[in-house]
C-alpha atoms as a PDB file:
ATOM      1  CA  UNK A   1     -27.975  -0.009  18.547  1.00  0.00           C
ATOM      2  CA  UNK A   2     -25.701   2.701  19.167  1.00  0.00           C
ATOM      3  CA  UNK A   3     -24.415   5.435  16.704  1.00  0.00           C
ATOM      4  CA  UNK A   4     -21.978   5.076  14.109  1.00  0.00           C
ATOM      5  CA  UNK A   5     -19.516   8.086  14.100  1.00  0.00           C
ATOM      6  CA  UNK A   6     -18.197   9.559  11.043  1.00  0.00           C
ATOM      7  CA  UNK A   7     -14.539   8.037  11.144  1.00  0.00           C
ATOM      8  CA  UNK A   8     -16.287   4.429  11.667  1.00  0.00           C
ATOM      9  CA  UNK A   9     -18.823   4.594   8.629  1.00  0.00           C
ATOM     10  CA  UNK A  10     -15.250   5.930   6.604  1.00  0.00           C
ATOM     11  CA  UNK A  11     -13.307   2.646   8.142  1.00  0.00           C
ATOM     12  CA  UNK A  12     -16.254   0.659   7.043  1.00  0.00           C
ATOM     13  CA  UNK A  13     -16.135   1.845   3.456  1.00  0.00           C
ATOM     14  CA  UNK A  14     -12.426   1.880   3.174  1.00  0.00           C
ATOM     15  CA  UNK A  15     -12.508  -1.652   4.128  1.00  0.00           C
ATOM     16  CA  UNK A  16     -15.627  -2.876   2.525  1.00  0.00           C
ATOM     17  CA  UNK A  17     -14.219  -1.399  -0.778  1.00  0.00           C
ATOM     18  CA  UNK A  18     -10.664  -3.192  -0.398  1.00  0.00           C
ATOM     19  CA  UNK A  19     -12.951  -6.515   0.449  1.00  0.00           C
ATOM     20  CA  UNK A  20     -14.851  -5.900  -2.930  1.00  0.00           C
ATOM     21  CA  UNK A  21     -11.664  -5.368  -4.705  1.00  0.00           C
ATOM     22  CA  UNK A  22     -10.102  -8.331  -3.219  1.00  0.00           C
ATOM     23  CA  UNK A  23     -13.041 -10.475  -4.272  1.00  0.00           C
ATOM     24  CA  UNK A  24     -13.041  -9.191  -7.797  1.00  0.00           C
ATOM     25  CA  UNK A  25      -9.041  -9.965  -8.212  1.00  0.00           C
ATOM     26  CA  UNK A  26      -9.208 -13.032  -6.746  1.00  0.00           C
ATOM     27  CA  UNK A  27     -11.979 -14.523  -9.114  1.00  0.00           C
ATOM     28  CA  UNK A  28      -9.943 -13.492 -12.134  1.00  0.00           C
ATOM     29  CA  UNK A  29      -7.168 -14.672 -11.437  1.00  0.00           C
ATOM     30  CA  UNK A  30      -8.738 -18.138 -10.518  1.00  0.00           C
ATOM     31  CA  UNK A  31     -10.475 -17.530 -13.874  1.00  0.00           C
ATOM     32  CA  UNK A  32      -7.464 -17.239 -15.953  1.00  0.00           C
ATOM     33  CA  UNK A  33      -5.202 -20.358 -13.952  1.00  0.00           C
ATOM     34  CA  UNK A  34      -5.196 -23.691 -15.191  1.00  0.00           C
ATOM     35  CA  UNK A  35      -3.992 -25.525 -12.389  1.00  0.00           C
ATOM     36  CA  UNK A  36      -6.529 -26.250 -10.415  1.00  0.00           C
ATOM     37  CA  UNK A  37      -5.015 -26.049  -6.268  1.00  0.00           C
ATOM     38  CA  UNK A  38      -4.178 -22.553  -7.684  1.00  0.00           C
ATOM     39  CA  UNK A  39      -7.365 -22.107  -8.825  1.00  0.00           C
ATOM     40  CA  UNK A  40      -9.009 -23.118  -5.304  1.00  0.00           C
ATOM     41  CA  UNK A  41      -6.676 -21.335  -3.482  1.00  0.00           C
ATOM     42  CA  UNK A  42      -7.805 -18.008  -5.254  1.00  0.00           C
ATOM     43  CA  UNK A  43     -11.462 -19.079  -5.300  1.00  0.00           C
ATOM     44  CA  UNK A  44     -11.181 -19.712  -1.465  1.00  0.00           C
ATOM     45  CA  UNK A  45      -9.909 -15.929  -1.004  1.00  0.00           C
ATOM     46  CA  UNK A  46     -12.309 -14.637  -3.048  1.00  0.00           C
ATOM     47  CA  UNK A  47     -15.062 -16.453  -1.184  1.00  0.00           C
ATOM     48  CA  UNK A  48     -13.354 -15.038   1.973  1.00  0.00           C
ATOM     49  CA  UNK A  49     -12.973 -11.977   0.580  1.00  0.00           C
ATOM     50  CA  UNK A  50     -17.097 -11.793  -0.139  1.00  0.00           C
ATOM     51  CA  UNK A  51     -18.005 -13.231   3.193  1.00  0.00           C
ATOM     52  CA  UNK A  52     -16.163 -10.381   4.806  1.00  0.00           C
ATOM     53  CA  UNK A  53     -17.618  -7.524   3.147  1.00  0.00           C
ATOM     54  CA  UNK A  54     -21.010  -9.026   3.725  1.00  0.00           C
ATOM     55  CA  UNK A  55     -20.413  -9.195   7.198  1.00  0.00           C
ATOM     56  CA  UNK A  56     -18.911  -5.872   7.727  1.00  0.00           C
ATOM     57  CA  UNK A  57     -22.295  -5.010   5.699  1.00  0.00           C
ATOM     58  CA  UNK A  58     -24.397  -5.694   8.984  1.00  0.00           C
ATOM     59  CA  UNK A  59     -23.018  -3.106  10.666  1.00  0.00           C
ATOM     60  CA  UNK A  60     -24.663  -0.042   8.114  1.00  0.00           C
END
């Protein structure tokens, strides 16, 4: 595998971290809805949201 340069591992954090904020938003506000297509629509981006970061997770 080749090296990671300094501007990519900062890239990678700024966007893991905006992925892990994402996620945490997005599960409370599906927390706190009551109607439920709202409620799957924010649990699907928060599930999106997750399997992002995890994947951008392979590359450290």
């Amino acid at each position: 595998m080749s090296e990671i340069s300094i501007l990519d591992l900062q890239n990678l954090r700024h966007l893991i971290g905006g992925y892990s904020t994402t996620h945490c938003k997005m599960t409370d506000y599906a927390s706190k809805t009551q109607d439920p297509e709202i409620k799957k629509l924010f649990q699907d981006a928060a599930d999106s949201a997750m399997k992002n970061k995890q994947e951008l997770m392979k590359f450290l």
